[in-house]
N, C-alpha and C. Protein backbone atom coordinates (compact mmCIF):
# COMPACT_ATOMS: atom_id res chain seq x y z
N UNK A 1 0.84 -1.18 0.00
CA UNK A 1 0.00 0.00 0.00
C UNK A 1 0.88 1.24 0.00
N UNK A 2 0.34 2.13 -0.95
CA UNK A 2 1.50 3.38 -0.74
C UNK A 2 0.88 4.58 0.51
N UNK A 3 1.65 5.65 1.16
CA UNK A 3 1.57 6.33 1.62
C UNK A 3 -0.10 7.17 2.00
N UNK A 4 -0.11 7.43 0.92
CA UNK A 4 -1.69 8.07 0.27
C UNK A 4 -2.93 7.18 0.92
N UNK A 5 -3.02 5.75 0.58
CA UNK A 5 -4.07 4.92 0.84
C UNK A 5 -3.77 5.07 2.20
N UNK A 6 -3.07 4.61 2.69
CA UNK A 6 -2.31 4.38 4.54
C UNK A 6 -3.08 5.57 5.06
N UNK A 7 -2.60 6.43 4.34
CA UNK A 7 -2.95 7.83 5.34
C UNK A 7 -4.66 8.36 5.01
N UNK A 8 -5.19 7.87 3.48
CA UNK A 8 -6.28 7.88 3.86
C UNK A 8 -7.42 6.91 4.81
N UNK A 9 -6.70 5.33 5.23
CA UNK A 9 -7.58 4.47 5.91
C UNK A 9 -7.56 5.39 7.71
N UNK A 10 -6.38 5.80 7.53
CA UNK A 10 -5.92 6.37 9.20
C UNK A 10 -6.98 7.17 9.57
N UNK A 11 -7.20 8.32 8.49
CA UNK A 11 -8.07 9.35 8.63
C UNK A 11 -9.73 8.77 8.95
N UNK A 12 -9.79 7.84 8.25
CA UNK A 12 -11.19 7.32 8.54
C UNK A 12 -10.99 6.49 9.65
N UNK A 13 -9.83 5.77 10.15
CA UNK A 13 -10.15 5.26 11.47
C UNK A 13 -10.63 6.42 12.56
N UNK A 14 -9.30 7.32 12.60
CA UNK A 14 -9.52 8.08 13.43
C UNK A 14 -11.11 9.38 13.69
N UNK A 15 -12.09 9.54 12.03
CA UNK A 15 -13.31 10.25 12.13
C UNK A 15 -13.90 9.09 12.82
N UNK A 16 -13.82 7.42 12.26
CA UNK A 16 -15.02 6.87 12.76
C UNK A 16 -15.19 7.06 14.63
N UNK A 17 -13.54 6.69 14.97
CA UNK A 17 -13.22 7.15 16.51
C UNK A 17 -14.19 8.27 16.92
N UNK A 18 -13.92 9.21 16.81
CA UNK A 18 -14.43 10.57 16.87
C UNK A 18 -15.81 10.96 16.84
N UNK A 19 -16.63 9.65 16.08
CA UNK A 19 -18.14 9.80 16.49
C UNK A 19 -18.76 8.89 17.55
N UNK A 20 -17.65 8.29 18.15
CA UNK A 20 -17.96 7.30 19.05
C UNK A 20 -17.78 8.00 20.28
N UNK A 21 -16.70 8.55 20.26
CA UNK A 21 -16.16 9.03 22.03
C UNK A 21 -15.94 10.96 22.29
N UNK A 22 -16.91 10.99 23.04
CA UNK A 22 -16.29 12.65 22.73
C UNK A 22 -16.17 12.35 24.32
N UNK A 23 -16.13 13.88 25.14
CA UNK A 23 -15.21 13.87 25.94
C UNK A 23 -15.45 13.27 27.36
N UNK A 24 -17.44 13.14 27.69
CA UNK A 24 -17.89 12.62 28.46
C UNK A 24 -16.97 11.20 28.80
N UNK A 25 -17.43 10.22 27.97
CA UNK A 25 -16.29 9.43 27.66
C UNK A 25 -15.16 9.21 27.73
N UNK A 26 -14.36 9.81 27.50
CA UNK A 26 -12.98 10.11 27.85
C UNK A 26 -12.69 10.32 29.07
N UNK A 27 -13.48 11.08 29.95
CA UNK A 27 -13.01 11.09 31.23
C UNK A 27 -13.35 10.29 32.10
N UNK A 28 -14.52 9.29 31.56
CA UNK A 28 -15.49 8.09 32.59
C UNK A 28 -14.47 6.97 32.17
N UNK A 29 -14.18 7.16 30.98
CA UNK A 29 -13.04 5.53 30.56
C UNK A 29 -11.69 5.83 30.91
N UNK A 30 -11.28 6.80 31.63
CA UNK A 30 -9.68 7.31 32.08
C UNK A 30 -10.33 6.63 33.34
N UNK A 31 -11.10 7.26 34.10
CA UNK A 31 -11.72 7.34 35.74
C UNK A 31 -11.65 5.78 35.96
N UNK A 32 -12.72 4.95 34.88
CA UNK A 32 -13.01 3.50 35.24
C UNK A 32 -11.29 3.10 35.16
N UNK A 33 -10.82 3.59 34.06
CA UNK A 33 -9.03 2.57 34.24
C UNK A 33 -8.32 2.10 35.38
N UNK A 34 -8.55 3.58 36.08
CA UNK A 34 -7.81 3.66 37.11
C UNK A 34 -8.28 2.75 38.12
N UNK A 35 -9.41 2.97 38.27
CA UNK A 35 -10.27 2.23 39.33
C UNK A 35 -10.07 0.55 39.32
N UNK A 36 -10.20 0.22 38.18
CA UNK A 36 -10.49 -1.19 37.87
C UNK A 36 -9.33 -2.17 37.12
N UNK A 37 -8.68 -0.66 36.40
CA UNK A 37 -7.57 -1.33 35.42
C UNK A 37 -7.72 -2.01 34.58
N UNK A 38 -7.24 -3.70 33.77
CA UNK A 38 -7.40 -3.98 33.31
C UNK A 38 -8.69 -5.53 33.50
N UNK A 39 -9.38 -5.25 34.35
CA UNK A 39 -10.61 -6.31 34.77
C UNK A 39 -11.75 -6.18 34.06
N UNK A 40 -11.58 -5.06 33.73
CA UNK A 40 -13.06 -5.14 32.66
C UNK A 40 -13.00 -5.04 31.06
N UNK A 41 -11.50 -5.83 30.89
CA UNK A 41 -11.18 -5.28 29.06
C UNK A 41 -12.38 -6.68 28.60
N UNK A 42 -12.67 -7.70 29.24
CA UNK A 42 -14.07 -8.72 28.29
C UNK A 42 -14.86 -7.54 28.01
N UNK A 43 -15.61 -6.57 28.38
CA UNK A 43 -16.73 -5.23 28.45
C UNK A 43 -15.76 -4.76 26.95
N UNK A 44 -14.92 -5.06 26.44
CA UNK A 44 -14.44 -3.67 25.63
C UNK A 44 -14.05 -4.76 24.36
N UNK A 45 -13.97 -5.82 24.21
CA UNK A 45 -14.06 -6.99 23.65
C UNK A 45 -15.42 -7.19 23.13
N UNK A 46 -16.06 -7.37 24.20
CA UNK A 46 -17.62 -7.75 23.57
C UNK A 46 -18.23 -6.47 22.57
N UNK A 47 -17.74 -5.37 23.58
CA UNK A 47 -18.74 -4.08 23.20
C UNK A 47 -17.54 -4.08 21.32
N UNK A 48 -16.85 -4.32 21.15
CA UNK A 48 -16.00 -4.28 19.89
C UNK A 48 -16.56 -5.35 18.74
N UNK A 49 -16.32 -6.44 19.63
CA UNK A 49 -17.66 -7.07 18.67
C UNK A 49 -19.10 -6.85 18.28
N UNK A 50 -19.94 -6.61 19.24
CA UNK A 50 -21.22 -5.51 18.90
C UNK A 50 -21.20 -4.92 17.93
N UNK A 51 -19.75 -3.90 17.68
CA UNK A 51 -19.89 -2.69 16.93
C UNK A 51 -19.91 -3.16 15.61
N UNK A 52 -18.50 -4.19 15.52
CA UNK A 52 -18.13 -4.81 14.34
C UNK A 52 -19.40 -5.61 13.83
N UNK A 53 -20.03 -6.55 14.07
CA UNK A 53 -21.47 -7.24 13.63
C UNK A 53 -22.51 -6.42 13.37
């Protein structure tokens, strides 16, 4: 893949990102990290599959 394609799939990863998480989010999924760490990554697994299907 050259440069161009790369950098256009990036761009669409990163808009699709961007309609998913704004900042509410960001600070409840920093907050839960800390709290819980890595015990609830099945929740972020499943919820990834959800999205993907």
């Amino acid at each position: 893949m050259n440069l161009k394609r790369i950098s256009m799939v990036a761009l669409g990863v990163l808009s699709a990102i961007g309609g998913f998480v704004d900042i509410g989010d960001l600070v409840f999924n920093t907050q839960a990290g800390a709290t819980f760490g890595f015990s609830l990554i099945w929740v972020v697994i499943i919820g990834v599959v959800g999205i993907i299907t």
